[in-house]
C-alpha atoms as a PDB file:
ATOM      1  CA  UNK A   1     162.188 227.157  59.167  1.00  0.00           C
ATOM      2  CA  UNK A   2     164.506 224.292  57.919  1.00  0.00           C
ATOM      3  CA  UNK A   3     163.016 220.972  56.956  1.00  0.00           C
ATOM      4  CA  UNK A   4     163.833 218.131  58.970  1.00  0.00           C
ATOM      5  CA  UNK A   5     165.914 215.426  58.008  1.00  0.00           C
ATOM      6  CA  UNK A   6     163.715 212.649  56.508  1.00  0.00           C
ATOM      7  CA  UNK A   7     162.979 209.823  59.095  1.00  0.00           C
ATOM      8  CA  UNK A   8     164.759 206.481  59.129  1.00  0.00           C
ATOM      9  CA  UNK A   9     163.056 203.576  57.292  1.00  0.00           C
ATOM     10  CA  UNK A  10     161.263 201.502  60.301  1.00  0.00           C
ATOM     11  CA  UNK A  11     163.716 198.500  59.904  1.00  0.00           C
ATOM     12  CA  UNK A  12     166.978 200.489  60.111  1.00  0.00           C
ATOM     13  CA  UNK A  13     165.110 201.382  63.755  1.00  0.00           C
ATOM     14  CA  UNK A  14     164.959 197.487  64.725  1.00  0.00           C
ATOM     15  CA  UNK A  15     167.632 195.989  66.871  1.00  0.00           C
ATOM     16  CA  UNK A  16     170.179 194.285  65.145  1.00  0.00           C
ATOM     17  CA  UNK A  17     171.224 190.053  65.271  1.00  0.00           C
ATOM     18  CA  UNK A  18     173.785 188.422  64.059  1.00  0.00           C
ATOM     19  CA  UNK A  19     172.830 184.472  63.643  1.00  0.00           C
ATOM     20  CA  UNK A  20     175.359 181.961  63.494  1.00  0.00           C
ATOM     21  CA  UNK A  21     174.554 178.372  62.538  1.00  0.00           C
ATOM     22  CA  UNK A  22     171.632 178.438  61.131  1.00  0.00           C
ATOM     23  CA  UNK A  23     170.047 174.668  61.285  1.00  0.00           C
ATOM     24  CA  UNK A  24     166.497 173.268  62.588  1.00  0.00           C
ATOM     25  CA  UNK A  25     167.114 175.629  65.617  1.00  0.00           C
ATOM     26  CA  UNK A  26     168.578 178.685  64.160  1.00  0.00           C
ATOM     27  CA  UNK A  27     165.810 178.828  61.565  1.00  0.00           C
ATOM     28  CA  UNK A  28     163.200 178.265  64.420  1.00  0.00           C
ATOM     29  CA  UNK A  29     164.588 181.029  66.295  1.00  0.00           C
ATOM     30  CA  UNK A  30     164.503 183.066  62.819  1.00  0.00           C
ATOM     31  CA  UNK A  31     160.576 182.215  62.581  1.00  0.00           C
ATOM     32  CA  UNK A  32     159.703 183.672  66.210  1.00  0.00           C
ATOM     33  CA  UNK A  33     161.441 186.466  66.053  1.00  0.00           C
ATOM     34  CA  UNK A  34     159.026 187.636  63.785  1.00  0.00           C
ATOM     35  CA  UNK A  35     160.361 190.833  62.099  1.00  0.00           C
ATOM     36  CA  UNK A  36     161.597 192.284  65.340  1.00  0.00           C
ATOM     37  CA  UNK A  37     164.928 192.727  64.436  1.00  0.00           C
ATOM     38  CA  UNK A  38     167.321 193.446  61.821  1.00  0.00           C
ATOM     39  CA  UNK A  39     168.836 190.185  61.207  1.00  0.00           C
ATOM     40  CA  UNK A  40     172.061 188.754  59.199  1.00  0.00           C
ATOM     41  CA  UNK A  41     172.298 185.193  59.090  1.00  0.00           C
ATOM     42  CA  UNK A  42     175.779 183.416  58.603  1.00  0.00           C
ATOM     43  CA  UNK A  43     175.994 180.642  55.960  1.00  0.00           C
ATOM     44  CA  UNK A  44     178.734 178.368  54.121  1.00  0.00           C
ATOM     45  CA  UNK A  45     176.649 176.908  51.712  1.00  0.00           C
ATOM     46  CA  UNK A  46     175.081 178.855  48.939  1.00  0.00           C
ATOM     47  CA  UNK A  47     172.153 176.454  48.672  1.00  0.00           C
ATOM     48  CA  UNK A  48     171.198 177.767  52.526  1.00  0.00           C
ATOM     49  CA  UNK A  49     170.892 181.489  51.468  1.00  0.00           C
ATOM     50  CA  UNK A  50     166.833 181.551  50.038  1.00  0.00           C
ATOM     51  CA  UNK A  51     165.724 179.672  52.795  1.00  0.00           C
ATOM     52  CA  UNK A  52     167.090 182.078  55.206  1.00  0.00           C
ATOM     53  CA  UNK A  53     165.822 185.270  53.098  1.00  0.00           C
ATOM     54  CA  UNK A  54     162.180 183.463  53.194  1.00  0.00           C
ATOM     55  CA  UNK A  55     162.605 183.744  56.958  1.00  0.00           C
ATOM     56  CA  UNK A  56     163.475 187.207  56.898  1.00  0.00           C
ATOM     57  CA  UNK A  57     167.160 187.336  56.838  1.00  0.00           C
ATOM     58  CA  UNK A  58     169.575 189.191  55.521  1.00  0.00           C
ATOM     59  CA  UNK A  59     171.805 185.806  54.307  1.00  0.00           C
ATOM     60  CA  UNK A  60     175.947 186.213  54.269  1.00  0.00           C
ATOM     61  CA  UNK A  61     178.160 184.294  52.841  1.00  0.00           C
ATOM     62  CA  UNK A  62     180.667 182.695  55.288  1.00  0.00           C
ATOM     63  CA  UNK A  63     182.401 179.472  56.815  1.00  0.00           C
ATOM     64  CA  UNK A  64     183.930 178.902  60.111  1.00  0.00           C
ATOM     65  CA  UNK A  65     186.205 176.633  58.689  1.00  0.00           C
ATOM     66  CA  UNK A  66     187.856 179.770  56.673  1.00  0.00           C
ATOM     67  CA  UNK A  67     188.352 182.700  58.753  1.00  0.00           C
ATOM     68  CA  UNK A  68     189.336 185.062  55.788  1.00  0.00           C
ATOM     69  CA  UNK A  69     185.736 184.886  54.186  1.00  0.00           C
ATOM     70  CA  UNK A  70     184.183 185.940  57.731  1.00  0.00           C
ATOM     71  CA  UNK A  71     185.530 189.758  56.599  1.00  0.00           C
ATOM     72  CA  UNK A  72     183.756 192.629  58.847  1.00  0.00           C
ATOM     73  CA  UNK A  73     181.408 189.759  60.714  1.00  0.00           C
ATOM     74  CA  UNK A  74     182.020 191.541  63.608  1.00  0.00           C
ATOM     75  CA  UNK A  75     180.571 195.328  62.609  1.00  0.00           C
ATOM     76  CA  UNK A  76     177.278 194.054  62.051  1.00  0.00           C
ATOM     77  CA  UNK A  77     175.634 193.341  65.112  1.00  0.00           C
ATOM     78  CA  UNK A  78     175.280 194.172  68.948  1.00  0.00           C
ATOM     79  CA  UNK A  79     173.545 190.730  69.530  1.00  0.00           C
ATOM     80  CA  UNK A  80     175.006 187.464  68.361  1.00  0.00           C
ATOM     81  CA  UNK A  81     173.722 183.780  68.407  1.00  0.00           C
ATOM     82  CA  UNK A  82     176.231 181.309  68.362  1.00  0.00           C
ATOM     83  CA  UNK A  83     174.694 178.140  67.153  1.00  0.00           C
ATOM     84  CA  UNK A  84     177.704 176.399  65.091  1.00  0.00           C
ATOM     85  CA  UNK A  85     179.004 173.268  66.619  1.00  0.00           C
ATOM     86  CA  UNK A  86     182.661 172.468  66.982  1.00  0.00           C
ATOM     87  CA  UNK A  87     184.189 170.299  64.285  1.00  0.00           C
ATOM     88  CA  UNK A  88     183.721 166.922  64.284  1.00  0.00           C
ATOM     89  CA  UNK A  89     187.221 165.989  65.239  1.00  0.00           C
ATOM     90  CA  UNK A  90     189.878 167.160  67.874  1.00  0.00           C
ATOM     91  CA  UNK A  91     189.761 168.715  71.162  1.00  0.00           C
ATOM     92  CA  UNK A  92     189.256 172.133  70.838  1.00  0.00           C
ATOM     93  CA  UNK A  93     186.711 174.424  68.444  1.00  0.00           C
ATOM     94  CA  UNK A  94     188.531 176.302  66.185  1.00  0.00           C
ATOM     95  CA  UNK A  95     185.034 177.411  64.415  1.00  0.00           C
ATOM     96  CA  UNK A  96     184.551 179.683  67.790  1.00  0.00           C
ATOM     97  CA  UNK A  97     188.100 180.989  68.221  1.00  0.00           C
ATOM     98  CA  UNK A  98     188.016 182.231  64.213  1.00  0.00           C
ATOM     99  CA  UNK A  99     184.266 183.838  65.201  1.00  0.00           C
ATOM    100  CA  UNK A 100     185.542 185.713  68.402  1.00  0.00           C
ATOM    101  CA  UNK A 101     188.357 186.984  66.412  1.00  0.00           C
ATOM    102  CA  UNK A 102     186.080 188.210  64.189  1.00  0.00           C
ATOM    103  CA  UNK A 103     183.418 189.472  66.306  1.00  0.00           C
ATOM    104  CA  UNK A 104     186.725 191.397  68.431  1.00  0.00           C
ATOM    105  CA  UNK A 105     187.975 192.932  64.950  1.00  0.00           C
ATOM    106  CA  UNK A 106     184.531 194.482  64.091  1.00  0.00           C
ATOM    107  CA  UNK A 107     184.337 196.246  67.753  1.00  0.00           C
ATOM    108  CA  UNK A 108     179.825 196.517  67.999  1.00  0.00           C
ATOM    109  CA  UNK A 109     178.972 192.637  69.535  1.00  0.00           C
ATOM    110  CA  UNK A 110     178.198 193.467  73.251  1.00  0.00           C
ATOM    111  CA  UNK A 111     176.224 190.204  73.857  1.00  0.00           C
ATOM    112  CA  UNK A 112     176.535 186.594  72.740  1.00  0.00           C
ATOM    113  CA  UNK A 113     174.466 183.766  73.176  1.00  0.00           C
ATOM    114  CA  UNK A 114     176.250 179.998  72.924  1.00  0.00           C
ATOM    115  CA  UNK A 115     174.118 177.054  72.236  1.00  0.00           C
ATOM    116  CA  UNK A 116     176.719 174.393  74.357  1.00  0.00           C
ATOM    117  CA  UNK A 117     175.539 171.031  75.679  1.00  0.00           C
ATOM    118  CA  UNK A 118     174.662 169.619  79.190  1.00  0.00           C
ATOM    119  CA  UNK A 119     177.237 166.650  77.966  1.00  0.00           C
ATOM    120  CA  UNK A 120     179.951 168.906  79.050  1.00  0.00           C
ATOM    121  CA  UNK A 121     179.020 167.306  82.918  1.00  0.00           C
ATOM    122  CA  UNK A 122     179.879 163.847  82.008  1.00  0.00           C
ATOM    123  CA  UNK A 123     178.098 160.449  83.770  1.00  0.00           C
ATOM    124  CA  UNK A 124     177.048 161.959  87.220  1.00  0.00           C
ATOM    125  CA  UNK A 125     174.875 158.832  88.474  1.00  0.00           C
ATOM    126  CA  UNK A 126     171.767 160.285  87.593  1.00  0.00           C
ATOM    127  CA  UNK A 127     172.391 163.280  90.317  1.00  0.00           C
ATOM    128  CA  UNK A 128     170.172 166.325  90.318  1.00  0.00           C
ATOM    129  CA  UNK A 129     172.082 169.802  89.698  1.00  0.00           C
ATOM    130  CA  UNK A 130     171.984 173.406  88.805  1.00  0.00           C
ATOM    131  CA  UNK A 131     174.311 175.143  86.743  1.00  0.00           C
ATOM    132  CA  UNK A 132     177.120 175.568  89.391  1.00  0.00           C
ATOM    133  CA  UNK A 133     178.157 171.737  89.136  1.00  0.00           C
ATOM    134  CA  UNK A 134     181.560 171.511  87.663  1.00  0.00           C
ATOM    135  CA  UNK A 135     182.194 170.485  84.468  1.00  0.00           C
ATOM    136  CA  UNK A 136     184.055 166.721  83.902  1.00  0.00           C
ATOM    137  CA  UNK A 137     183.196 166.005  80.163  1.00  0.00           C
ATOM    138  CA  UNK A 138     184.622 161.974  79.142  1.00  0.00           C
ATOM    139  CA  UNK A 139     183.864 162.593  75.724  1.00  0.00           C
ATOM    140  CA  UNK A 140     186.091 164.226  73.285  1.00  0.00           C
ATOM    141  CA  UNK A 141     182.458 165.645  71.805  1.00  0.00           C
ATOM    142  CA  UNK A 142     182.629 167.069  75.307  1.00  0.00           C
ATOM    143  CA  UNK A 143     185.344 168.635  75.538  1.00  0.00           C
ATOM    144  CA  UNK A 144     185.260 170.351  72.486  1.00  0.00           C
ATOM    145  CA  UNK A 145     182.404 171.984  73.632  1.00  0.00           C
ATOM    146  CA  UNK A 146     183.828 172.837  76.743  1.00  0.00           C
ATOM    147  CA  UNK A 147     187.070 174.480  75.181  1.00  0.00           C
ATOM    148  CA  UNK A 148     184.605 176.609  73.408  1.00  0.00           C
ATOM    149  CA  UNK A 149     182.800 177.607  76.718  1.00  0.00           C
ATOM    150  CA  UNK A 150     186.208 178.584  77.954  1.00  0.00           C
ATOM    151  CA  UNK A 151     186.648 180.327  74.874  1.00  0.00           C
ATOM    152  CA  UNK A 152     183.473 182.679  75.129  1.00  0.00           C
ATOM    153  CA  UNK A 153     184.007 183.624  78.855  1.00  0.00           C
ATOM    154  CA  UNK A 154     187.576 184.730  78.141  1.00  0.00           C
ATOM    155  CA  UNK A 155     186.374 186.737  75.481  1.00  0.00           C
ATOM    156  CA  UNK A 156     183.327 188.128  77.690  1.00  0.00           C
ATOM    157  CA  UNK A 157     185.909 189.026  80.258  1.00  0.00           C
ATOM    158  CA  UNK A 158     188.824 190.761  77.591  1.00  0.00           C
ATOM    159  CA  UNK A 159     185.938 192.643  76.138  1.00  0.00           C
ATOM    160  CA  UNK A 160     183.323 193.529  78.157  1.00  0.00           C
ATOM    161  CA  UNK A 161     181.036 191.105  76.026  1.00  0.00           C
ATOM    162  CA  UNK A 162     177.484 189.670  78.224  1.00  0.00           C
ATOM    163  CA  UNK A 163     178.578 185.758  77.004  1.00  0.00           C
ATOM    164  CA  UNK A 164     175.336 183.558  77.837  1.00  0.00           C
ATOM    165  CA  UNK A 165     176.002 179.936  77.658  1.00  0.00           C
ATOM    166  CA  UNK A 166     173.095 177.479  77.186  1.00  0.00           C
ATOM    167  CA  UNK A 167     173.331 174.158  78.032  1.00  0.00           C
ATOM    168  CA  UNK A 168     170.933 172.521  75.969  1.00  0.00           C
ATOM    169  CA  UNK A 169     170.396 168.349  76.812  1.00  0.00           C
ATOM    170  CA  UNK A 170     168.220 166.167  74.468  1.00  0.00           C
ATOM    171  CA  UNK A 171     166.491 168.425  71.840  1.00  0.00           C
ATOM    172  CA  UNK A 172     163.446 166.680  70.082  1.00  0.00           C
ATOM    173  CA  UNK A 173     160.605 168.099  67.981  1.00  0.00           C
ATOM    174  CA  UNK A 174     157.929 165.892  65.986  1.00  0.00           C
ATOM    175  CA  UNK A 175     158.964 167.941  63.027  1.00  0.00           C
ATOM    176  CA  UNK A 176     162.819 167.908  63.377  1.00  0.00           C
ATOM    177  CA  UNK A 177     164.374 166.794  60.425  1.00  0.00           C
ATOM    178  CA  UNK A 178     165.963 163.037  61.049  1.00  0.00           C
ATOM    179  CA  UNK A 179     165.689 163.446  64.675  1.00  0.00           C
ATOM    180  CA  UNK A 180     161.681 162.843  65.045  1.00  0.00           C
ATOM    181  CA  UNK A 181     161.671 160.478  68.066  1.00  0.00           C
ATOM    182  CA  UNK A 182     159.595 158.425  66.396  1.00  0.00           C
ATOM    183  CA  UNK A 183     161.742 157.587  63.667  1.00  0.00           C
ATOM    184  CA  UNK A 184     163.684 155.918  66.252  1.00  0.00           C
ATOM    185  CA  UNK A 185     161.126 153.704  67.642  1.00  0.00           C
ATOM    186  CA  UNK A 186     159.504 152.513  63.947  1.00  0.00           C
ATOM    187  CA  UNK A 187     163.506 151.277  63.590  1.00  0.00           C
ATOM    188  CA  UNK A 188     163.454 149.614  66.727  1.00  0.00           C
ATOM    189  CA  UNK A 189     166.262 150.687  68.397  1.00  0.00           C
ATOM    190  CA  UNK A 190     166.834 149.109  71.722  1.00  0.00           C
ATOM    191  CA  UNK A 191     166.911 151.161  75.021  1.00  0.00           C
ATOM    192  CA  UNK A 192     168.335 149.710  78.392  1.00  0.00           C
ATOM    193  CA  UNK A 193     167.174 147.611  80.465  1.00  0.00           C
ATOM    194  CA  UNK A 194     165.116 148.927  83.799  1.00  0.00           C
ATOM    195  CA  UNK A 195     167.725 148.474  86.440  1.00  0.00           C
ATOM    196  CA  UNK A 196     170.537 149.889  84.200  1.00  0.00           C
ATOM    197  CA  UNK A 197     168.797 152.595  82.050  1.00  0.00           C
ATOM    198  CA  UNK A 198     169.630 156.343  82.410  1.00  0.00           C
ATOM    199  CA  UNK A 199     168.109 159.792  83.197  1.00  0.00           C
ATOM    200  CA  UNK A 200     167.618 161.568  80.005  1.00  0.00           C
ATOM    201  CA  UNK A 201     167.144 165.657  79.830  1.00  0.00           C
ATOM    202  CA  UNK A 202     165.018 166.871  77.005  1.00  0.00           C
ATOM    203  CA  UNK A 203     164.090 170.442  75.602  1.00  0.00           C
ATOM    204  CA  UNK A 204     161.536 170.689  72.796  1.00  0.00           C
ATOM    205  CA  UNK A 205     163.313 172.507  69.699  1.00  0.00           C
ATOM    206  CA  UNK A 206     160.484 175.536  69.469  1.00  0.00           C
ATOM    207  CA  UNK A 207     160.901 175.782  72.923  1.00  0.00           C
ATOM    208  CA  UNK A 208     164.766 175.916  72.635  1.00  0.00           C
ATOM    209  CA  UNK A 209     164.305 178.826  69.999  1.00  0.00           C
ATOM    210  CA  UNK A 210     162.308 180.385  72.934  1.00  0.00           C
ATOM    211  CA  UNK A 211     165.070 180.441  75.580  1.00  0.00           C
ATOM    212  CA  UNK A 212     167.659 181.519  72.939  1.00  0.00           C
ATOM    213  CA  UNK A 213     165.703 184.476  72.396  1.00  0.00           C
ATOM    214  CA  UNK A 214     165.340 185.434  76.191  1.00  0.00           C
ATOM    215  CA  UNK A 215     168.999 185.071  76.931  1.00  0.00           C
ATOM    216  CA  UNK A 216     169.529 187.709  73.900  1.00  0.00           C
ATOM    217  CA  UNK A 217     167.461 189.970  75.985  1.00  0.00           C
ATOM    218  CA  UNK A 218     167.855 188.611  79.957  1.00  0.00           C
ATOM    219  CA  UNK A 219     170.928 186.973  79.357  1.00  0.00           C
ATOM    220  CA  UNK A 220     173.338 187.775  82.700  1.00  0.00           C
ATOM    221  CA  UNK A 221     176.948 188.180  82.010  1.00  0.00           C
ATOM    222  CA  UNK A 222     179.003 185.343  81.854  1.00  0.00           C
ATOM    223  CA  UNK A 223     176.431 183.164  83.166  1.00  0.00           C
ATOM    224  CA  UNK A 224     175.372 179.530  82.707  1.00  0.00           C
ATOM    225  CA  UNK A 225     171.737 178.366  82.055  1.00  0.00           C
ATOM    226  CA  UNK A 226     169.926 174.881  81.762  1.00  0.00           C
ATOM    227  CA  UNK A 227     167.647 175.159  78.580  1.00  0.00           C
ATOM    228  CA  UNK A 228     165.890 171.937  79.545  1.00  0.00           C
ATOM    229  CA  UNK A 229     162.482 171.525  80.029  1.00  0.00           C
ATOM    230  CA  UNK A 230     160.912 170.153  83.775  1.00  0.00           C
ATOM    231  CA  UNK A 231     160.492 166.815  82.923  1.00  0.00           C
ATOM    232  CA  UNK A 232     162.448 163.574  84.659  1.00  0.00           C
ATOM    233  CA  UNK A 233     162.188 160.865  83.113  1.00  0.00           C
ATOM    234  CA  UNK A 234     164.561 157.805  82.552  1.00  0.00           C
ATOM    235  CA  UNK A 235     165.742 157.267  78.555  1.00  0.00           C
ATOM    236  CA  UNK A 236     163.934 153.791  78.279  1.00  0.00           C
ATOM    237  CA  UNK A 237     160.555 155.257  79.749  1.00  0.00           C
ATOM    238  CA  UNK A 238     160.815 158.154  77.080  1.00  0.00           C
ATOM    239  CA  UNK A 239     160.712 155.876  74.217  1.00  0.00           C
ATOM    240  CA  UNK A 240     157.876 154.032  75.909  1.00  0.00           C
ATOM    241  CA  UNK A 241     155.910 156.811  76.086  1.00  0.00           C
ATOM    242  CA  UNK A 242     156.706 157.624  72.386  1.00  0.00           C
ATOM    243  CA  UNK A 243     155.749 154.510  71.272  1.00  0.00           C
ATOM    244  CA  UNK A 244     152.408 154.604  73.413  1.00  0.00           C
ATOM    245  CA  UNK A 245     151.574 157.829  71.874  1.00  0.00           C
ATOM    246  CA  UNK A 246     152.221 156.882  68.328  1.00  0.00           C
ATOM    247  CA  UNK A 247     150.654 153.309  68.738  1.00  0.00           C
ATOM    248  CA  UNK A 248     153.408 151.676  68.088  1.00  0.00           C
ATOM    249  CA  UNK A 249     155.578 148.811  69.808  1.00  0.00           C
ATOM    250  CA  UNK A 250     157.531 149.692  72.748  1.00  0.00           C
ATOM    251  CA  UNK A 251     161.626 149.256  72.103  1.00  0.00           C
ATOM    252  CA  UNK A 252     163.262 146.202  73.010  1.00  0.00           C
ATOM    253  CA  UNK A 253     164.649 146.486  76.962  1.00  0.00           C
ATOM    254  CA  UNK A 254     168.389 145.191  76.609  1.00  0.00           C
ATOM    255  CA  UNK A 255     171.500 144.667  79.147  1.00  0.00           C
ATOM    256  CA  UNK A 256     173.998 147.272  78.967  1.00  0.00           C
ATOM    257  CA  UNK A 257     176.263 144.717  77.860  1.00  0.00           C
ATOM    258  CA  UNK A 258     174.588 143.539  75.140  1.00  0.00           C
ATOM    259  CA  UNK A 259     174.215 147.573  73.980  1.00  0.00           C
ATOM    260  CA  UNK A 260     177.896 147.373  73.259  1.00  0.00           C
ATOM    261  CA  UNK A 261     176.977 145.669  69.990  1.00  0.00           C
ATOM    262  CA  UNK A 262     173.790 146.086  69.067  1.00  0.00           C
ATOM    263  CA  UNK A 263     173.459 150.361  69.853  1.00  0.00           C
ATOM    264  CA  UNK A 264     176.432 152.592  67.977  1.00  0.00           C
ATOM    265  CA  UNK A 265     179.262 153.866  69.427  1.00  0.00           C
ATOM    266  CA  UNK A 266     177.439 157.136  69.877  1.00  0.00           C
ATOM    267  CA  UNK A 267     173.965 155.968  70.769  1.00  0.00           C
ATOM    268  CA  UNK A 268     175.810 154.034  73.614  1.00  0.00           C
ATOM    269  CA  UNK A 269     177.927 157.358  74.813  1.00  0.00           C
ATOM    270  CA  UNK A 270     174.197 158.803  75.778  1.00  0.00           C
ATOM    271  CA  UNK A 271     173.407 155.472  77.238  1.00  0.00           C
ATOM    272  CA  UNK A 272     176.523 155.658  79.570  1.00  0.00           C
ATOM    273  CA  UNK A 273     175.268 159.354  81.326  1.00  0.00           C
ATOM    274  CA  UNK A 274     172.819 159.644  84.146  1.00  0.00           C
ATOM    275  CA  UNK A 275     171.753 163.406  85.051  1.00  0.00           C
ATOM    276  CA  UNK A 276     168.956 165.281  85.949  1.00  0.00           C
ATOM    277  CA  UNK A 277     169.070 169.268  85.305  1.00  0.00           C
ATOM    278  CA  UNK A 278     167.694 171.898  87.660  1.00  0.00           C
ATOM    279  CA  UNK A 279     166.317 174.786  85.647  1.00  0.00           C
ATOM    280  CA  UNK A 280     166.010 177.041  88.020  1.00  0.00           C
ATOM    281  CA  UNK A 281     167.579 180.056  86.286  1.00  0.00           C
ATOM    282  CA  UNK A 282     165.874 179.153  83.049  1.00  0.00           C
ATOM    283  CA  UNK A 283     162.205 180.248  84.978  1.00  0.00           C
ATOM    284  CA  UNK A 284     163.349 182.837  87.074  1.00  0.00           C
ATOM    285  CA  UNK A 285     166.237 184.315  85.115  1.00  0.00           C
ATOM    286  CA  UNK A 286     165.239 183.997  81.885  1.00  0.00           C
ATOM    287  CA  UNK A 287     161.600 184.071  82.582  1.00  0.00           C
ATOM    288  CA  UNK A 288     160.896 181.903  80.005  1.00  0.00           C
ATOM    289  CA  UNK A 289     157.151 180.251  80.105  1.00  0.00           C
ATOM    290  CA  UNK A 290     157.574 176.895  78.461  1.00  0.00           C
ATOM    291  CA  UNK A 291     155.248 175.659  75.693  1.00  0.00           C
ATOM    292  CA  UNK A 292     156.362 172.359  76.263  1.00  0.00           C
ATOM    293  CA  UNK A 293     157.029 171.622  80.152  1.00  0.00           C
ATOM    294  CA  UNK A 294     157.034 168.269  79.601  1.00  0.00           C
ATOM    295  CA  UNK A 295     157.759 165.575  76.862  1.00  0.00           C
ATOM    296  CA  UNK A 296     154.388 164.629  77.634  1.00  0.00           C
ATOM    297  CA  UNK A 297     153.168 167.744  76.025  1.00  0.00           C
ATOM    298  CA  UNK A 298     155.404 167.997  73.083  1.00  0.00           C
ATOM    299  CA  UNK A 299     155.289 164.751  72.241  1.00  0.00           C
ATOM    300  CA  UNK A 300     151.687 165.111  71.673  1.00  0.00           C
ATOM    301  CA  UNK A 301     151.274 169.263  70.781  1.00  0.00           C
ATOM    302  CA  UNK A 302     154.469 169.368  69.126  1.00  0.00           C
END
């Protein structure tokens, strides 16, 4: 009787994720996953690659910003996370055009998840919507973002990739490196005053890594999803509450005219959108069971 082959090791059985842009989120994502898949990570600095091996990740070597080190990218996963911003500069995202070329030469990716922005919707008076409102971005951080949407959904379409595109809003975490809310209340940063102030959208960062990994797995093709959490809440009455929470003194209430010079230029592009976010799909799509359903709750558990 002839002896079987030998069995594959376990981990060549594990699905297989490609993870691109690999920051607070990306690693967060790498952290729940757990071991349950086989998982190369994409990163252009060499300082990034032990950090991503202690998470369990097979680290490569590769920048955005120069296609020809991205080599056979595209033959090493089914599943890809797109995390990677656009440049800082510009109006489109060349960073996503060189990784779909990629991706396309290598043949294997047959779903991608984008982490966009809900900025991509522009000021809409503090209106409540789901993910079927056009887009009508004012900012050219905007648009760069939506150029890459566009992007992604022709590539879906060409080659009969599942492209999931997260809109992600306001993403906090007590532990998020430089972007602690706190930190911006001990500076004493102003927020708006009462009658001018702003809804704000918010997603806690663990609970971002959460809905990335469901849209790897529940994702619909070429499909648009909120990944906010179910809180509404106006921007000035957010810091309040994280100032009431840490103890500390609320942030000065000031005139939108008067935010012109004491917030910066970006700081005041935030101040000068009003939306709230349906999230809808996110629940009964994505089935995703939020940790944090409100800031309330991260802000204290998180």
């Amino acid at each position: 009787m002839p002896t079987p082959p030998p069995s594959r090791p376990a981990s060549f059985r594990k699905p297989r994720l490609l993870v691109v842009g690999c920051g607070d989120v990306g690693q967060r994502v790498l952290a729940q996953l757990g071991g349950r898949y086989r998982v190369a990570a994409l990163a252009s600095q060499p300082s990034r690659l032990q950090a991503l091996r202690a998470l369990g990740a097979r680290p490569l070597l590769g920048d955005l910003d120069r296609p020809a080190t991205l080599g056979r990218l595209g033959a090493l996963a089914p599943r890809v996370l797109h995390l990677a911003p656009p440049p800082g500069s510009g109006e489109g995202d060349p960073r996503t055009v060189a990784l779909l070329r990629a991706l396309a030469r290598g043949g294997v990716t047959r779903r991608i998840v984008y982490g966009s922005t809900s900025g991509v919707y522009g000021d809409t008076g503090g209106a409540r919507f789901d993910e079927t409102r056009a887009v009508a971005p004012a900012t050219a951080r905007a648009r760069r973002r939506v150029a890459a949407e566009a992007q992604l959904r022709w590539h879906g379409r060409a080659c009969g990739v599942r492209v999931t595109l997260l809109r992600i809003p306001g993403i906090y975490a007590t532990d998020r490196p430089g972007g602690a809310p706190r930190e911006r209340v001990v500076r004493g940063t102003p927020v708006l005053a009462a009658h001018e102030d702003v809804y704000t959208n918010h997603i806690h960062a663990d609970d971002l890594a959460r809905c990335c990994i469901a849209a790897l797995h529940r994702g619909r093709p070429q499909r648009v999803v909120h990944a906010s959490d179910d809180t509404e809440m106006k921007m000035g009455d957010y810091f309040d509450l994280v100032a009431d929470l840490a103890g500390l003194p609320r942030p000065p209430r000031i005139t939108r005219a008067a935010a012109g010079e004491a917030i910066s230029p970006v700081g005041l592009s935030f101040m000068s959108e009003s939306r709230r976010l349906l999230n809808r799909r996110l629940h009964e799509e994505l089935r995703v069971v939020l940790r944090y359903p409100t800031v309330r709750e991260g802000l204290i558990g998180g």
